[in-house]
Protein backbone atom coordinates (compact mmCIF):
# COMPACT_ATOMS: atom_id res chain seq x y z
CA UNK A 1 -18.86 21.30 -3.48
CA UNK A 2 -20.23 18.01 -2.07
CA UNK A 3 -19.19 16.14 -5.47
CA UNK A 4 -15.70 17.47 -5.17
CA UNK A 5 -15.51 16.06 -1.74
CA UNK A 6 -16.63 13.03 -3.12
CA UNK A 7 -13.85 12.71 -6.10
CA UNK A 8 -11.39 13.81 -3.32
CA UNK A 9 -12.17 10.58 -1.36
CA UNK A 10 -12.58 8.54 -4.44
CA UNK A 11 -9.12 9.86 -5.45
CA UNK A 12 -7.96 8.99 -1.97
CA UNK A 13 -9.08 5.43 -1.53
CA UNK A 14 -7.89 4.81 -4.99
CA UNK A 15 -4.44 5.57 -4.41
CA UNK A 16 -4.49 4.13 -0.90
CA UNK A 17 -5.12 0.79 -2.60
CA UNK A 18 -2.82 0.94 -5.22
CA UNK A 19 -0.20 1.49 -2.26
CA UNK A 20 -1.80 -1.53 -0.74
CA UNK A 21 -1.25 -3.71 -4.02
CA UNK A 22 1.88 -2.29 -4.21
CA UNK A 23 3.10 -2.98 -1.03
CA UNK A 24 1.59 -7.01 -1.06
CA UNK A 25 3.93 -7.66 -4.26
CA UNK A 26 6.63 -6.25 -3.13
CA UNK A 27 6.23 -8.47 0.36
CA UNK A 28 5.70 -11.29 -2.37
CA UNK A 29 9.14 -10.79 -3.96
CA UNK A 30 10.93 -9.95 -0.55
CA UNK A 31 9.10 -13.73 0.70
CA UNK A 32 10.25 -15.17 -2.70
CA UNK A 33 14.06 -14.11 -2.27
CA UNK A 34 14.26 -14.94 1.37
CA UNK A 35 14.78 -11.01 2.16
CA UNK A 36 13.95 -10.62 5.83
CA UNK A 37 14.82 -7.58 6.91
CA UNK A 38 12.73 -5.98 3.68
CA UNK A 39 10.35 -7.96 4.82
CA UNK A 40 10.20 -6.42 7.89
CA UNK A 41 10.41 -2.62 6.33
CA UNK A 42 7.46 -3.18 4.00
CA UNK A 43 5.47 -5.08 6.55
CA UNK A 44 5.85 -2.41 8.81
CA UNK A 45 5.16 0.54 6.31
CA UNK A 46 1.64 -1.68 5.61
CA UNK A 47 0.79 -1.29 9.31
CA UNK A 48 1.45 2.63 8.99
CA UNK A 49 -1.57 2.86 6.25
């Protein structure tokens, strides 16, 4: 049982920094194209994680 808790929170941190990476290229491409206001959305969805 201890080892499924374990893959669980593997699992979790995994996908919470694949979010992460996500999130910091998409902030990339907002910078790149001068996008504020998506700037602002995806800046503020990081801060929610």
């Amino acid at each position: 049982m201890n080892t499924n808790r374990q893959n669980v929170k593997k699992i979790s941190d995994t996908h919470r920094a694949n979010i992460q990476k996500q999130l910091t290229h998409r902030i990339e491409v907002a910078r790149a194209s001068g996008n504020q206001d998506l700037i602002r959305v995806l800046e503020d969805e990081m801060k929610q994680l």
